[in-house]
C-alpha atoms as a PDB file:
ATOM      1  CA  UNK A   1     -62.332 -79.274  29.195  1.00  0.00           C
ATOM      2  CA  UNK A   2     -64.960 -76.933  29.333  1.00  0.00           C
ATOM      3  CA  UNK A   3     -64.849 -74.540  32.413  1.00  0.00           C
ATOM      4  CA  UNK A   4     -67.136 -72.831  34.532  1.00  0.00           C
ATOM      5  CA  UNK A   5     -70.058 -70.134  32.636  1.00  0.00           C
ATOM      6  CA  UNK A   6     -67.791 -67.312  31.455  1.00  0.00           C
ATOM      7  CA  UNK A   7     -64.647 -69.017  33.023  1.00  0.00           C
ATOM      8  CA  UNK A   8     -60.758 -69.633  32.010  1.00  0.00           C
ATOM      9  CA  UNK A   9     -59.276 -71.564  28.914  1.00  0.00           C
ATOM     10  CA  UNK A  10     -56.591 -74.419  29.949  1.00  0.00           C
ATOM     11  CA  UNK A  11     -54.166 -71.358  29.123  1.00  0.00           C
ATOM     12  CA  UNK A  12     -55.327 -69.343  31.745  1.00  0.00           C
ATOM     13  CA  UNK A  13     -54.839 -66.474  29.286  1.00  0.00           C
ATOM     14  CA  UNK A  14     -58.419 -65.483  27.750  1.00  0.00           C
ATOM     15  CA  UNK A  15     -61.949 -66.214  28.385  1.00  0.00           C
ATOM     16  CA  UNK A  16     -63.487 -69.343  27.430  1.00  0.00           C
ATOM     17  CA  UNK A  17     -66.211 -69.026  24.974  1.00  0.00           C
ATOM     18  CA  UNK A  18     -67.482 -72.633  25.383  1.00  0.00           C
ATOM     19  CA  UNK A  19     -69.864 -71.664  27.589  1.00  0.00           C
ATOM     20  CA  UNK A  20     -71.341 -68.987  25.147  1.00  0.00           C
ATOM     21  CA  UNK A  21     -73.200 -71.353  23.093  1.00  0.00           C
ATOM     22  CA  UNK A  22     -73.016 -74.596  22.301  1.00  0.00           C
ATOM     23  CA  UNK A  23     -69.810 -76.106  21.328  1.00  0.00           C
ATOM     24  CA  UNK A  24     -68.154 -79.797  20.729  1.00  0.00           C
ATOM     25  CA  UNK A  25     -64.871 -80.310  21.808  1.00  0.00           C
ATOM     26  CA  UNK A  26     -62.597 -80.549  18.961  1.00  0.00           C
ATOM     27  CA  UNK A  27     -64.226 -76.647  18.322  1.00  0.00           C
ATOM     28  CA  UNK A  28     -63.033 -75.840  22.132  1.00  0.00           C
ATOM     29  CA  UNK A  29     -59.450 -77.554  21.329  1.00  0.00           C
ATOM     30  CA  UNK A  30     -58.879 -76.400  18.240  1.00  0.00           C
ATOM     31  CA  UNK A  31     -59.529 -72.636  19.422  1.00  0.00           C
ATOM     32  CA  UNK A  32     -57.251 -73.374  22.318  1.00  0.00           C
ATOM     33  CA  UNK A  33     -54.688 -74.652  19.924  1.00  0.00           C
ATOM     34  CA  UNK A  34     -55.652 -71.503  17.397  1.00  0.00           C
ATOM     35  CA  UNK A  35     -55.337 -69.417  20.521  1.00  0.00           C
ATOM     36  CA  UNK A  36     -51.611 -70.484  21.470  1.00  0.00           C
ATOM     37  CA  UNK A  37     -50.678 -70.522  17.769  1.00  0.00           C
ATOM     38  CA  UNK A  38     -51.665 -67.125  17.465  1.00  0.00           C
ATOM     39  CA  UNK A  39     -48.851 -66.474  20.712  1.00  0.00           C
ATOM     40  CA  UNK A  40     -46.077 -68.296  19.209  1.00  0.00           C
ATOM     41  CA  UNK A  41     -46.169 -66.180  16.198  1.00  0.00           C
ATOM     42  CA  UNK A  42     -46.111 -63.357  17.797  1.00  0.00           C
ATOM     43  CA  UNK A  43     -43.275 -64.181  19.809  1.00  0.00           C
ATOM     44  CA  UNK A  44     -41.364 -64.796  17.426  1.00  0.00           C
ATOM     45  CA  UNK A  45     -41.771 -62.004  15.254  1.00  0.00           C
ATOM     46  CA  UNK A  46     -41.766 -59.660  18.034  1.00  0.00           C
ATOM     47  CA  UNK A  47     -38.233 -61.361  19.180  1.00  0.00           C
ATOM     48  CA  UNK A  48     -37.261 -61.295  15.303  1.00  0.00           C
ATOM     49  CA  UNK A  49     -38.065 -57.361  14.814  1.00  0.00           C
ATOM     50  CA  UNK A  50     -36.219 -56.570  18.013  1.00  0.00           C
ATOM     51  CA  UNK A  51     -33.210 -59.147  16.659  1.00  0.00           C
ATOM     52  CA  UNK A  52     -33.216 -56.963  13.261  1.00  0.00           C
ATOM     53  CA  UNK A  53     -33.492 -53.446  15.415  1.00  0.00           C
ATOM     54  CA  UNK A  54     -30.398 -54.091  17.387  1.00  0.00           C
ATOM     55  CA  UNK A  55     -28.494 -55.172  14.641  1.00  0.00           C
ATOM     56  CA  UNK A  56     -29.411 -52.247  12.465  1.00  0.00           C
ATOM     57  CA  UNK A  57     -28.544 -49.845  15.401  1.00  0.00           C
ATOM     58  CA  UNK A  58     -25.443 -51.577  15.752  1.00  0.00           C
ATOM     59  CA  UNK A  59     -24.514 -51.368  11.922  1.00  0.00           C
ATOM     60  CA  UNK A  60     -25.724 -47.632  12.079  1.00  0.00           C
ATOM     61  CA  UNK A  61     -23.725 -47.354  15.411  1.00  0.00           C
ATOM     62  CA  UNK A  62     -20.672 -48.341  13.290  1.00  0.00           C
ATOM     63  CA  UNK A  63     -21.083 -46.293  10.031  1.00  0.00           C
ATOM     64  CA  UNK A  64     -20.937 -43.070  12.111  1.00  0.00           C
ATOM     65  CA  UNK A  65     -18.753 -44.243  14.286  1.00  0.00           C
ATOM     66  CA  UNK A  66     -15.724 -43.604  11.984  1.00  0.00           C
ATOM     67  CA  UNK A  67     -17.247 -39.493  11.869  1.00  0.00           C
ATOM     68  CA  UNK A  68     -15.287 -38.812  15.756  1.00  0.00           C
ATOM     69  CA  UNK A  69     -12.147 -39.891  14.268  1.00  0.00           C
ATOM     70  CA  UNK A  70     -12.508 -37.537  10.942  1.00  0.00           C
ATOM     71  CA  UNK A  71     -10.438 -34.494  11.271  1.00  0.00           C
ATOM     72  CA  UNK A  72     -12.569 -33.205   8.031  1.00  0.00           C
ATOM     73  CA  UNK A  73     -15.372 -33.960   9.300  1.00  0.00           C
ATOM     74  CA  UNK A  74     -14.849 -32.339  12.411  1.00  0.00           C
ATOM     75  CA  UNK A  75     -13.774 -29.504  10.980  1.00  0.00           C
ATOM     76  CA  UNK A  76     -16.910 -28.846   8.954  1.00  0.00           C
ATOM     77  CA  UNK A  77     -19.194 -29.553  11.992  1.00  0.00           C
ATOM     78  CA  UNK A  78     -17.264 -26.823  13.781  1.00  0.00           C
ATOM     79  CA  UNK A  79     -17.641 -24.503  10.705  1.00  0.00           C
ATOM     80  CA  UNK A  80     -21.451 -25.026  10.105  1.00  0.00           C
ATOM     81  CA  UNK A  81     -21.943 -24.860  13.852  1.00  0.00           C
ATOM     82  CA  UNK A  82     -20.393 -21.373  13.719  1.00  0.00           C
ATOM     83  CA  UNK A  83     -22.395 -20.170  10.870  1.00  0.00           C
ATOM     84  CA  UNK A  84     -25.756 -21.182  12.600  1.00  0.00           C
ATOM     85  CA  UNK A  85     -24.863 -19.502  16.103  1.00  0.00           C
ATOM     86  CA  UNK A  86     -26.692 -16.600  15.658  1.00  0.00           C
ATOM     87  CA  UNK A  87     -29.375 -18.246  14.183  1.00  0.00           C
ATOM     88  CA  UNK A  88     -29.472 -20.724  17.068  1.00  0.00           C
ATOM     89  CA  UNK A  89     -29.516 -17.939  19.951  1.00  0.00           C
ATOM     90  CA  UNK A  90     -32.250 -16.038  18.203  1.00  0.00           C
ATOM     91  CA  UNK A  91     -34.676 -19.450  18.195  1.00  0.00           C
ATOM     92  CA  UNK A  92     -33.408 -19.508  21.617  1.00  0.00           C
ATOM     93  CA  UNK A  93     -34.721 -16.315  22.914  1.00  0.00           C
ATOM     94  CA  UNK A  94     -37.724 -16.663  20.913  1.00  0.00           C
ATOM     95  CA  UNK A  95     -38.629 -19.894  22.587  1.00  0.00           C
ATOM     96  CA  UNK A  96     -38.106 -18.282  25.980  1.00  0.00           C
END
C-alpha cells in the first residue's frame, strides 16, 4: 500500500507520509480513510451552504419582488431620489 519515498496515497490526492517514518498499515489506512472522510464532509457542507444560499436569495428575491409592483413605494423612491439629486451630482464631481 505503501508507495514510492515521498510518493502518492491510493487517492492520488495528497502526499503519502508512510514513507516519512515508520508506519504499520492499519496507521497508513486509517489516514487514507481519515483523509477521504475529511472530503466527504466537506462536500457536503460546501453543497449544503450553497443549497441554503440559493434558497435564501430566492426567498429575498421574492420579498422585494412585490416593491416593482407598489405604486407607494414607487412613489417614495422617486421622491427621495429627487431630494438627494443635488447631493448625488456634488459626490459626483467631487469624485471626478
Amino acid at each position: 500500500m505503501a508507495g514510492p519515498a515521498g510518493g502518492w496515497c491510493s487517492n492520488q490526492r495528497r502526499r503519502c507520509k508512510c514513507n516519512s517514518f515508520p508506519r504499520s498499515n492499519f496507521a497508513h489506512i486509517l489516514d487514507i480513510y481519515l483523509c477521504h472522510y475529511f472530503e466527504f464532509f466537506m462536500t457536503s457542507a460546501n453543497r449544503s451552504l450553497q443549497t441554503t444560499a440559493a434558497r435564501v436569495r430566492k426567498e429575498t428575491d421574492a420579498a422585494f419582488a412585490g416593491m416593482a409592483e407598489d405604486a407607494s413605494y414607487q412613489q417614495e423612491a422617486h421622491k427621495l431620489a429627487e431630494e438627494c439629486a443635488f447631493s448625488d451630482w456634488e459626490a459626483l464631481k467631487l469624485q471626478e
